[in-house]
N, C-alpha and C. Protein backbone atom coordinates (compact mmCIF):
# COMPACT_ATOMS: atom_id res chain seq x y z
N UNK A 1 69.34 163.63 104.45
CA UNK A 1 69.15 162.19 104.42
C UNK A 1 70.03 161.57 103.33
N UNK A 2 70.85 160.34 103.77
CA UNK A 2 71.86 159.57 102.54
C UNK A 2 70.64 158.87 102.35
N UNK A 3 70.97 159.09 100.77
CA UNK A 3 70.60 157.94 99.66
C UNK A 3 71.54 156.64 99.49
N UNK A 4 70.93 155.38 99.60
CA UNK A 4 71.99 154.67 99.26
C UNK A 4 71.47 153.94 97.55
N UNK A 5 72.34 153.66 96.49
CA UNK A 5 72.16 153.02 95.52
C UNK A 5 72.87 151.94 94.98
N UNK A 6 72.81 151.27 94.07
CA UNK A 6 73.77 149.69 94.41
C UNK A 6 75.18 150.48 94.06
N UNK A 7 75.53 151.39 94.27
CA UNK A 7 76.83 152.19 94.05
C UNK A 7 77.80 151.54 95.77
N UNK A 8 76.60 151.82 96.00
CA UNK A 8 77.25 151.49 97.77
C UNK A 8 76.72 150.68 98.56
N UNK A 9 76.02 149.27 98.03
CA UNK A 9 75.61 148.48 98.65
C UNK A 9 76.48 147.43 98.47
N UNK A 10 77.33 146.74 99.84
CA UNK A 10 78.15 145.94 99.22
C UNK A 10 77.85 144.47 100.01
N UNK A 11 78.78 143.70 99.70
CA UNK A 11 78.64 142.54 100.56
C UNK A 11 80.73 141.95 101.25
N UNK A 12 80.17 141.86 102.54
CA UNK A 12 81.86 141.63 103.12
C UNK A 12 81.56 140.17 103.11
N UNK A 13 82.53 139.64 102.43
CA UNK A 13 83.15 137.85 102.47
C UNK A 13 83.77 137.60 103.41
N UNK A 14 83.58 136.80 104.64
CA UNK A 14 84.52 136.53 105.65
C UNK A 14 85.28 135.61 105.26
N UNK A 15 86.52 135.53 105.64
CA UNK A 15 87.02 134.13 105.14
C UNK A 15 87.36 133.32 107.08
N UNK A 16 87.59 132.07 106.87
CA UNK A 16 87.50 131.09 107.82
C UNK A 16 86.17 130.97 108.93
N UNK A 17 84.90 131.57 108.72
CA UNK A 17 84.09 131.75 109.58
C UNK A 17 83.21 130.50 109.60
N UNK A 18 83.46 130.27 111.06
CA UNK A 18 82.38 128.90 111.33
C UNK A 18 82.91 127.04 110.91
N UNK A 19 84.29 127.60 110.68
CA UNK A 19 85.40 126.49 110.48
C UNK A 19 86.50 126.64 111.60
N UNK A 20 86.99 125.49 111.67
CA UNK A 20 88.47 125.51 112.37
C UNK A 20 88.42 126.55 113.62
N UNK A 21 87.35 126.18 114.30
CA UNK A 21 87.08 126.77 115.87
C UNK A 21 86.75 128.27 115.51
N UNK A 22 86.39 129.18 114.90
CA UNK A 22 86.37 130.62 114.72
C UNK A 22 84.78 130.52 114.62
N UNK A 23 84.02 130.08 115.31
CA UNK A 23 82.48 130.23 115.70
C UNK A 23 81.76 132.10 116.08
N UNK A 24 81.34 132.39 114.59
CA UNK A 24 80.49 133.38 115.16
C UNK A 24 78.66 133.07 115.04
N UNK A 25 78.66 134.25 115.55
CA UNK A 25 76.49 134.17 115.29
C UNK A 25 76.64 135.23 114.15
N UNK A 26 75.86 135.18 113.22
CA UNK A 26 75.74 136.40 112.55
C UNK A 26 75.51 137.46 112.97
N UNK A 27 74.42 137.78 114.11
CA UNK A 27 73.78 138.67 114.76
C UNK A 27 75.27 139.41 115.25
N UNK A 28 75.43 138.66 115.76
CA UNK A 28 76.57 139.19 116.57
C UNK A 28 77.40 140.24 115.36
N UNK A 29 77.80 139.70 114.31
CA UNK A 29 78.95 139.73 113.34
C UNK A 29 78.10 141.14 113.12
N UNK A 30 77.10 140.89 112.54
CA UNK A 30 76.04 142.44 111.86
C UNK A 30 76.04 143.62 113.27
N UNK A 31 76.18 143.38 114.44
CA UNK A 31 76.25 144.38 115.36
C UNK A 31 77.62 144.72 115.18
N UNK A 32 78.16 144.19 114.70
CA UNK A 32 80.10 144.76 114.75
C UNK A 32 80.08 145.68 113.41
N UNK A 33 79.44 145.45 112.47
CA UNK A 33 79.21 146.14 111.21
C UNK A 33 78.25 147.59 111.80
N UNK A 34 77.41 147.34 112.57
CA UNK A 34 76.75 148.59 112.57
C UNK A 34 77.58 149.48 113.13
N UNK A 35 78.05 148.98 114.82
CA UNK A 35 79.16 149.40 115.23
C UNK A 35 80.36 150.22 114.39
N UNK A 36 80.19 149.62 113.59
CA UNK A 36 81.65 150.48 112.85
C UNK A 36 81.13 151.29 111.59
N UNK A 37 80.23 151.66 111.81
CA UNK A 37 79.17 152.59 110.93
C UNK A 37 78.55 152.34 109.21
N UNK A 38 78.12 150.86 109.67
CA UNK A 38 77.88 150.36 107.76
C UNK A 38 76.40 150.66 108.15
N UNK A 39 75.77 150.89 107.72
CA UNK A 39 73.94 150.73 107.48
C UNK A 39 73.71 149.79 106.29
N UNK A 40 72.46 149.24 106.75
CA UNK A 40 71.33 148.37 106.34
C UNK A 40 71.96 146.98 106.14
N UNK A 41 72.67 146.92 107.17
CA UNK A 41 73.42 145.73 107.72
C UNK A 41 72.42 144.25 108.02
N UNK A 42 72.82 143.27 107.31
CA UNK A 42 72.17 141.89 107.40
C UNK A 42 72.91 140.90 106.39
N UNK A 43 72.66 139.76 107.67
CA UNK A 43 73.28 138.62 106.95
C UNK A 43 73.15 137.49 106.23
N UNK A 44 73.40 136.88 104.82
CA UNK A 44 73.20 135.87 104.11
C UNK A 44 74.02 134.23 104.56
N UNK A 45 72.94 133.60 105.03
CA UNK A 45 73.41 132.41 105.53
C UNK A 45 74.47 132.54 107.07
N UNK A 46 75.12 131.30 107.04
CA UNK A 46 76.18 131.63 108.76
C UNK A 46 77.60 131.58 108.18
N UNK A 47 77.55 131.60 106.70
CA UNK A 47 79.26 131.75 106.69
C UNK A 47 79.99 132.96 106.37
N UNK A 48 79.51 133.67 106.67
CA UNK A 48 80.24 134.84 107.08
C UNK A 48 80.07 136.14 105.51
N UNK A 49 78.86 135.97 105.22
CA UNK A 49 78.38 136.88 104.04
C UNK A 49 77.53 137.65 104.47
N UNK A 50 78.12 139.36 104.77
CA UNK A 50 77.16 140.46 105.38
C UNK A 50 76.66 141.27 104.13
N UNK A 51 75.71 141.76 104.25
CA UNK A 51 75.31 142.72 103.17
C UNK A 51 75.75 144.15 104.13
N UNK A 52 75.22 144.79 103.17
CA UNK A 52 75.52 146.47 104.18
C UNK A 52 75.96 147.88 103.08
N UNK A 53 75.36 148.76 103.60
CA UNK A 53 75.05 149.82 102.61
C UNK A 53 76.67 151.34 103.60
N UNK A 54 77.63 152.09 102.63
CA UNK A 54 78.20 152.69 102.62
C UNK A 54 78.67 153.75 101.93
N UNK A 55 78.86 155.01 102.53
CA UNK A 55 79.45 155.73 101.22
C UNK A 55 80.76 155.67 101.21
N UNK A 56 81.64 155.40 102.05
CA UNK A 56 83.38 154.92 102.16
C UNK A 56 83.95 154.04 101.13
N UNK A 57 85.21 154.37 101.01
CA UNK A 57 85.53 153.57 99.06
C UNK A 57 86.17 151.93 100.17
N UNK A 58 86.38 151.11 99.26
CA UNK A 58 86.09 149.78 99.18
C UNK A 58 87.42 149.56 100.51
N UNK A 59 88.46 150.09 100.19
CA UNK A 59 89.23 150.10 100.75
C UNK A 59 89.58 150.51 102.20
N UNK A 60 88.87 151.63 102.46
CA UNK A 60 88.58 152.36 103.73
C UNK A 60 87.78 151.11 104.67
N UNK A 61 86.21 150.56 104.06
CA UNK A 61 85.80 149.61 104.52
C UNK A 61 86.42 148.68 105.14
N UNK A 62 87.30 147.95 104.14
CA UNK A 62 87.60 146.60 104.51
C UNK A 62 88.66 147.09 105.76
N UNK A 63 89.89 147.99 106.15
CA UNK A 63 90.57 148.46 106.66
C UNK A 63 89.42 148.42 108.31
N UNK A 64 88.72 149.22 108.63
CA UNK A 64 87.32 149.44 109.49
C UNK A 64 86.98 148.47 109.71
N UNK A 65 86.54 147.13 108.71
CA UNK A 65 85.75 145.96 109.79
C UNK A 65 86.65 145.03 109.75
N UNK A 66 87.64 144.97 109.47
CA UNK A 66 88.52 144.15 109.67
C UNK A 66 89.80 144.31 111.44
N UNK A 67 89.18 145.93 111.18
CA UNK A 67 89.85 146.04 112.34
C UNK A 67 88.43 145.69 113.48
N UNK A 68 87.63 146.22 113.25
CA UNK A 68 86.70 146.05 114.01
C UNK A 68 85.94 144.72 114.26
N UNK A 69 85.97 143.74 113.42
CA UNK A 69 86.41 142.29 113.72
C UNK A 69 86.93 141.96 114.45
N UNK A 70 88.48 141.81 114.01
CA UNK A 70 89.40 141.42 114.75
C UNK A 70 89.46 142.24 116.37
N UNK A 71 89.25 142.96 116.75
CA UNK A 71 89.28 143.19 118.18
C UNK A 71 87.79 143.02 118.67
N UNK A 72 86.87 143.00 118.28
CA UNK A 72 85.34 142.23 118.90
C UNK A 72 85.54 140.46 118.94
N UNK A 73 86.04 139.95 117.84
CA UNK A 73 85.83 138.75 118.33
C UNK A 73 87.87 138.30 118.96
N UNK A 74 88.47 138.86 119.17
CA UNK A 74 90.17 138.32 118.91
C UNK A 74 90.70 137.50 118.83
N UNK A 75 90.91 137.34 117.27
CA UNK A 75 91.00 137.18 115.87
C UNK A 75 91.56 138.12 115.04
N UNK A 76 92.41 137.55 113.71
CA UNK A 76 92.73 138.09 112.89
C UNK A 76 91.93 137.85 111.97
N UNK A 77 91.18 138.90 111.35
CA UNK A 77 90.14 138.96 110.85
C UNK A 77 90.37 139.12 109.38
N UNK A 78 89.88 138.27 108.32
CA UNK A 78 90.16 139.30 106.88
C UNK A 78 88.65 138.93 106.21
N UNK A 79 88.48 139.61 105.52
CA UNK A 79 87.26 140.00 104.57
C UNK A 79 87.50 140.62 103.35
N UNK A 80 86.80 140.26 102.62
CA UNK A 80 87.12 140.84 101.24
C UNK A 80 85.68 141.59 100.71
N UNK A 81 85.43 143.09 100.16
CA UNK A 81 84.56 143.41 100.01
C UNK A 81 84.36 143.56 98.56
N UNK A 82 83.12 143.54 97.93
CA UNK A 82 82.74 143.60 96.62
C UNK A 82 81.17 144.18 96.74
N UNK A 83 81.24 144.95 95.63
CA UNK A 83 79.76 145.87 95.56
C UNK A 83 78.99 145.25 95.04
N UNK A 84 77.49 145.75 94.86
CA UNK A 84 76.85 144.89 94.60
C UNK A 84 76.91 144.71 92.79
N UNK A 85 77.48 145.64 91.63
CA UNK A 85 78.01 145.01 91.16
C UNK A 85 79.06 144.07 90.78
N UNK A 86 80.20 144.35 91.41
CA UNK A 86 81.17 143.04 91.35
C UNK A 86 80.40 141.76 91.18
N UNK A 87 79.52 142.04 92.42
CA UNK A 87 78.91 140.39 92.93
C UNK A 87 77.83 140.09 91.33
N UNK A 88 77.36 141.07 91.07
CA UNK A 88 76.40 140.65 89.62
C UNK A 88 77.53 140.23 88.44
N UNK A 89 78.16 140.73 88.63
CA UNK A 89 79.64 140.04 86.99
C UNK A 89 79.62 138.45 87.74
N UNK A 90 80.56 138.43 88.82
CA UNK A 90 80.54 137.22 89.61
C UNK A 90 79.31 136.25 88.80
N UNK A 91 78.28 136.19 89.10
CA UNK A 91 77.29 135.17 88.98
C UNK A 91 76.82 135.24 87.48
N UNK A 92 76.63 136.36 86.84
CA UNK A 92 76.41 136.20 85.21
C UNK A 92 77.87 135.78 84.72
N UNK A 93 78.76 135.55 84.94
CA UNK A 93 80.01 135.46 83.91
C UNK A 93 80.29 133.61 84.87
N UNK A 94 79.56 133.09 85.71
CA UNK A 94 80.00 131.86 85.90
C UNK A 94 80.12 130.91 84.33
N UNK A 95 81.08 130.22 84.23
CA UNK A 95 81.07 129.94 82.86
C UNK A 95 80.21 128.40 82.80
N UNK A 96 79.99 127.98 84.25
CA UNK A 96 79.70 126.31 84.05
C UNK A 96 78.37 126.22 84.16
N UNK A 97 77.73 125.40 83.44
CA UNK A 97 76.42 125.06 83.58
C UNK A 97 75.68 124.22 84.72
N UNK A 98 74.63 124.81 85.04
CA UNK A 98 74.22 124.02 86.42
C UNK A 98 74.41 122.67 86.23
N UNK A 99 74.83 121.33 86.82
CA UNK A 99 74.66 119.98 86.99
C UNK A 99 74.66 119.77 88.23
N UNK A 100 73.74 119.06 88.66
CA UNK A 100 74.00 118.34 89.98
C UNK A 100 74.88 117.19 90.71
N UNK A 101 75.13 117.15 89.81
CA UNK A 101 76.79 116.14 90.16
C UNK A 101 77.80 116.98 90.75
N UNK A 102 77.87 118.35 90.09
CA UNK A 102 78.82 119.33 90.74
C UNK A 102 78.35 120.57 91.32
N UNK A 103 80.08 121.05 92.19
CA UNK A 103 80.09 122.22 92.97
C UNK A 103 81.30 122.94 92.01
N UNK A 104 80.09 124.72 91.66
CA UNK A 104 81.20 125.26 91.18
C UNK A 104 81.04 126.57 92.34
N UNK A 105 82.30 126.98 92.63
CA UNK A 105 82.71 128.17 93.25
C UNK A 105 83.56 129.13 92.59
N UNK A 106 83.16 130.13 93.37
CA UNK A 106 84.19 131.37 92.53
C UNK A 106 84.80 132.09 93.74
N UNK A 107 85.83 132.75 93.80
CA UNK A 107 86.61 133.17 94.26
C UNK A 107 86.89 134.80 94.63
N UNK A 108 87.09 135.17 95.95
CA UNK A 108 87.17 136.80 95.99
C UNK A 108 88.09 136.93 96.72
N UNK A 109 88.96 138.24 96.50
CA UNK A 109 90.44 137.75 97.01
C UNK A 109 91.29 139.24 96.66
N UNK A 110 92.88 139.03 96.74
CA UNK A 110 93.45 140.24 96.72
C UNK A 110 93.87 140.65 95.58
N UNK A 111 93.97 141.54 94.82
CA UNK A 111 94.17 141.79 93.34
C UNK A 111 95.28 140.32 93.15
N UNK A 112 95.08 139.96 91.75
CA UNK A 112 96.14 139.13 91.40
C UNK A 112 96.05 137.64 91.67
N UNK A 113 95.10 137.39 92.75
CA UNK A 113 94.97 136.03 93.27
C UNK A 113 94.25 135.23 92.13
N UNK A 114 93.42 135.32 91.33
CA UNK A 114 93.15 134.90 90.68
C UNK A 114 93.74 133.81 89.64
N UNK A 115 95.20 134.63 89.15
CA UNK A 115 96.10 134.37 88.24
C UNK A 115 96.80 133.51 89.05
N UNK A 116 97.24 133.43 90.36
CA UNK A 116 97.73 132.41 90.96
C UNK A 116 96.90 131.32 91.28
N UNK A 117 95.85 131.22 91.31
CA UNK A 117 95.06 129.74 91.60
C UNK A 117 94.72 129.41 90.41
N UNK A 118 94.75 130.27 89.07
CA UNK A 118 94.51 129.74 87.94
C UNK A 118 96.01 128.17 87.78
N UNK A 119 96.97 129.23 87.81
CA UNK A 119 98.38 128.70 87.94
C UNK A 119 98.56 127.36 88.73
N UNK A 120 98.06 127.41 90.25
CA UNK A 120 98.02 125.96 90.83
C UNK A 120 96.90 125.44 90.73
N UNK A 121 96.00 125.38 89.72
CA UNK A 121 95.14 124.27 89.47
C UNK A 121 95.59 124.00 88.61
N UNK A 122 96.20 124.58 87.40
CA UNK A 122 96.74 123.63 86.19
C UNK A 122 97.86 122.62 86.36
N UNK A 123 98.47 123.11 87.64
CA UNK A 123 99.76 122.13 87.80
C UNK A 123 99.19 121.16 88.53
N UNK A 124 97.88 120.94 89.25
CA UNK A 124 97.09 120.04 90.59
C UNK A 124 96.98 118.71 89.28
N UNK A 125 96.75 118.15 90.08
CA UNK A 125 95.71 116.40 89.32
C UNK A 125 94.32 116.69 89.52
N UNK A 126 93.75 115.92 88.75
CA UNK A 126 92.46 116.56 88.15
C UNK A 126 91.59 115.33 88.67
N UNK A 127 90.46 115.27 89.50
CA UNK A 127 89.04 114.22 89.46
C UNK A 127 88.61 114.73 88.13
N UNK A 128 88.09 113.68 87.74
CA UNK A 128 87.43 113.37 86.25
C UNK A 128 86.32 114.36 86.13
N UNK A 129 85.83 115.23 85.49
CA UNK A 129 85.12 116.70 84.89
C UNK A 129 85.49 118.18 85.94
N UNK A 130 86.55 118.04 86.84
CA UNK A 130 87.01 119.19 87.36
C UNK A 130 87.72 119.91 86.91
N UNK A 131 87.08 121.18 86.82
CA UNK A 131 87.64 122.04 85.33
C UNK A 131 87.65 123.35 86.53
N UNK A 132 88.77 124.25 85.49
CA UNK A 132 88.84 125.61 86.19
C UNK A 132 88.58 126.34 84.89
N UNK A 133 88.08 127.78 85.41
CA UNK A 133 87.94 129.10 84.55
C UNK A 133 88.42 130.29 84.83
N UNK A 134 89.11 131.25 84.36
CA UNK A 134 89.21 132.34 84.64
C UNK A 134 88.40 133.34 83.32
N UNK A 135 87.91 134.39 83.92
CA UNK A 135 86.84 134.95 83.19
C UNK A 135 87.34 136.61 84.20
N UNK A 136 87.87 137.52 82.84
CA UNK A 136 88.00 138.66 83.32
C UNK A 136 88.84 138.60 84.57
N UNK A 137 88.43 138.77 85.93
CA UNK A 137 89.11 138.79 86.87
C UNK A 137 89.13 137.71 88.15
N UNK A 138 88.15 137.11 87.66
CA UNK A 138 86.96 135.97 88.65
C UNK A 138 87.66 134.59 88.25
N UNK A 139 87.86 133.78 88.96
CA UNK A 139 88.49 132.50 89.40
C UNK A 139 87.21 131.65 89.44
N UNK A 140 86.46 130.75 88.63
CA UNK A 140 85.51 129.71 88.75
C UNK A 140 85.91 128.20 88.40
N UNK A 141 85.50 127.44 89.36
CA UNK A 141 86.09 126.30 89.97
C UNK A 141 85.24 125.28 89.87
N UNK A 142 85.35 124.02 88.86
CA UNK A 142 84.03 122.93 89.01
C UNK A 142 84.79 121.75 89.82
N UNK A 143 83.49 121.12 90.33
CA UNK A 143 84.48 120.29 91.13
C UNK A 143 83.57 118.83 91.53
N UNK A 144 83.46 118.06 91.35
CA UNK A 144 82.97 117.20 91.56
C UNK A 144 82.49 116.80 92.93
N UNK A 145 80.69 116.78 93.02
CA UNK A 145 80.53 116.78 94.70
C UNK A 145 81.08 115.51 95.23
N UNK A 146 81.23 116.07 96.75
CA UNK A 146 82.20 114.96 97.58
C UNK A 146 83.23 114.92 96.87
N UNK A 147 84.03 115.78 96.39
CA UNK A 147 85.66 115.80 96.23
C UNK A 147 86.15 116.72 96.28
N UNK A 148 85.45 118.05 96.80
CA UNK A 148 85.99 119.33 97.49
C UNK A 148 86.88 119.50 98.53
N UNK A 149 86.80 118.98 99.37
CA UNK A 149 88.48 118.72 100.23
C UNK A 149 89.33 118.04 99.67
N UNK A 150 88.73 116.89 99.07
CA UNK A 150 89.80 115.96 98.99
C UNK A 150 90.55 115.93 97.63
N UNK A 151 90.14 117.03 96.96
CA UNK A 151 90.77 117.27 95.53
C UNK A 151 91.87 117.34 95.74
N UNK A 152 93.09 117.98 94.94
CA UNK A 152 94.53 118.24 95.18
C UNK A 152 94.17 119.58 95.16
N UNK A 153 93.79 119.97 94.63
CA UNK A 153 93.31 121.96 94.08
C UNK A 153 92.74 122.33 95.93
N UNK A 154 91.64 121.54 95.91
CA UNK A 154 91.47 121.78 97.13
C UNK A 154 91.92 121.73 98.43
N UNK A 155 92.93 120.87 98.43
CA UNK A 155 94.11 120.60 99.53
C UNK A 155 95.34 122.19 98.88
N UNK A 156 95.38 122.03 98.07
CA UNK A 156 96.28 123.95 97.52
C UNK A 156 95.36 125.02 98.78
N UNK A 157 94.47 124.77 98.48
CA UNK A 157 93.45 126.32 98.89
C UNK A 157 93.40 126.24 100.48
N UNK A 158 94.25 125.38 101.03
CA UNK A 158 94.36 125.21 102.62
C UNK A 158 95.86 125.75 102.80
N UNK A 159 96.93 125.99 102.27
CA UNK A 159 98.28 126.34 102.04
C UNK A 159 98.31 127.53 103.02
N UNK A 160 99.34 127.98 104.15
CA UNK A 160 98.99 128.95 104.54
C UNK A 160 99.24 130.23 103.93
N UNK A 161 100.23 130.12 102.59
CA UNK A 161 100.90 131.01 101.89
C UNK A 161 99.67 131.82 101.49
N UNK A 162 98.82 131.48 101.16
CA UNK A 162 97.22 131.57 100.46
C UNK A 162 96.20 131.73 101.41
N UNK A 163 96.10 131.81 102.59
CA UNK A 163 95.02 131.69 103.07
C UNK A 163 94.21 133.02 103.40
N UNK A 164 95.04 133.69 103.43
CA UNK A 164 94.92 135.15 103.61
C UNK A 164 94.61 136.15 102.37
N UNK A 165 94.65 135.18 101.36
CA UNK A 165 94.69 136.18 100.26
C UNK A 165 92.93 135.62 99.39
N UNK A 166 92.12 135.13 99.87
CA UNK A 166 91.41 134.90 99.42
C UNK A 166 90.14 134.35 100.04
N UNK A 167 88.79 134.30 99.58
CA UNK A 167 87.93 132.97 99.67
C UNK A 167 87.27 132.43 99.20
N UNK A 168 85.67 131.49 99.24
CA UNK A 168 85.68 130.85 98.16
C UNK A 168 84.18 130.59 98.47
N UNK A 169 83.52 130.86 97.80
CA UNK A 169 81.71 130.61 97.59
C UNK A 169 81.57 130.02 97.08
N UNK A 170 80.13 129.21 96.92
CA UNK A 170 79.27 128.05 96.29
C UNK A 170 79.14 129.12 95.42
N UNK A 171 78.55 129.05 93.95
CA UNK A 171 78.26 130.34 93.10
C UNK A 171 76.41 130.33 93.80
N UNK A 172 75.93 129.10 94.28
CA UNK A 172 74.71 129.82 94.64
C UNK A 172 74.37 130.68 95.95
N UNK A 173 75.66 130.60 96.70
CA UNK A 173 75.70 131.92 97.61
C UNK A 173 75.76 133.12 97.04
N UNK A 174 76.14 133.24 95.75
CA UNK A 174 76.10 134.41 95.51
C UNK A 174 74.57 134.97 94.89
N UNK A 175 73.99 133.86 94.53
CA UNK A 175 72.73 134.21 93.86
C UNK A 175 71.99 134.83 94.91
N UNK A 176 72.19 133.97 96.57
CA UNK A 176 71.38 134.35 97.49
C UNK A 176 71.73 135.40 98.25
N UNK A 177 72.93 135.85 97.81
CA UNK A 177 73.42 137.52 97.78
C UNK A 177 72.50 138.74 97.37
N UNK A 178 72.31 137.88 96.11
CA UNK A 178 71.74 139.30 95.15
C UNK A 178 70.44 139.06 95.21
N UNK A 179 69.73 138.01 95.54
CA UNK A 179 68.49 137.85 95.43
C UNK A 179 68.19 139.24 97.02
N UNK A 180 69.23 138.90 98.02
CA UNK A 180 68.88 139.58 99.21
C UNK A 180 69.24 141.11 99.17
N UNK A 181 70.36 141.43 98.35
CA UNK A 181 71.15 142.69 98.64
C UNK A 181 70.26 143.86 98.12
């Protein structure tokens, strides 16, 4: 019998899911995960955040449901995976304090991406208290609600140069990650 421990419990980030015509069901999405042999497969919310337990290294994964994505739904599929510690640094190292005026997000993505959106938000124009952070490896993003598209930072993060290399959570998706994982 496998043991699983948060060594190998991870969570896959979909990126573009349930935007710009790419409509899945979760159900659906979590049968493509079992399918391709993840256990204790289930999903957080409809945007494309699976939990799921593995002993395969991070890399092997994402390679597997990305392929196995992309030919169940056809689509080019990308996902970015992080264990269930990654995802705990993620949410303790957010640097901004809750306010309800704002949306902060953090970012998961391909080595290095980080340092590049650090880079084009400092060169973007700024709405008045929209601040960026980089912390260790993690990209956190404040942003003033109702000015998330329409930021300049946020019009960057639609670029197609970029679109592939990253995505982008509410930080309280991630809480409802770990509260679930």
């Amino acid at each position: 019998m496998r043991v699983f421990n948060s060594d190998n419990k991870f969570c896959a980030f979909l990126r573009g899911v349930n935007v710009k015509g790419t409509n899945m069901k979760m159900a659906e999405v979590c049968s493509v995960f079992v399918g391709a042999g993840m256990k204790d497969v289930s999903s957080v919310l409809a945007s494309g955040n699976i939990l799921f337990s593995s002993e395969k290294k991070v890399e092997e994964i994402k390679e597997i449901l990305e392929k196995s994505m992309s030919e169940h739904f056809s689509y080019e599929a990308f996902l970015f995976v992080k264990s269930q510690k990654e995802i705990e640094t993620i949410f303790a190292e957010n640097p901004f304090e809750t306010d309800p005026r704002y949306h902060v997000y953090s970012f998961v993505g391909v080595d290095g991406i980080e340092k590049i959106l650090l880079l084009e938000f400092e060169k973007s124009g700024k709405a008045s208290g929209e601040e960026a952070q980089l912390i260790g490896r993690n990209f956190y993003w404040r942003v003033p609600k109702g000015n998330t598209l329409d930021s300049e930072f946020g019009n960057i993060l639609g670029r197609k140069n970029l679109k592939n290399s990253f995505t982008s959570r509410n930080i309280n998706t991630f809480e409802k990650v770990l509260k679930k994982i």
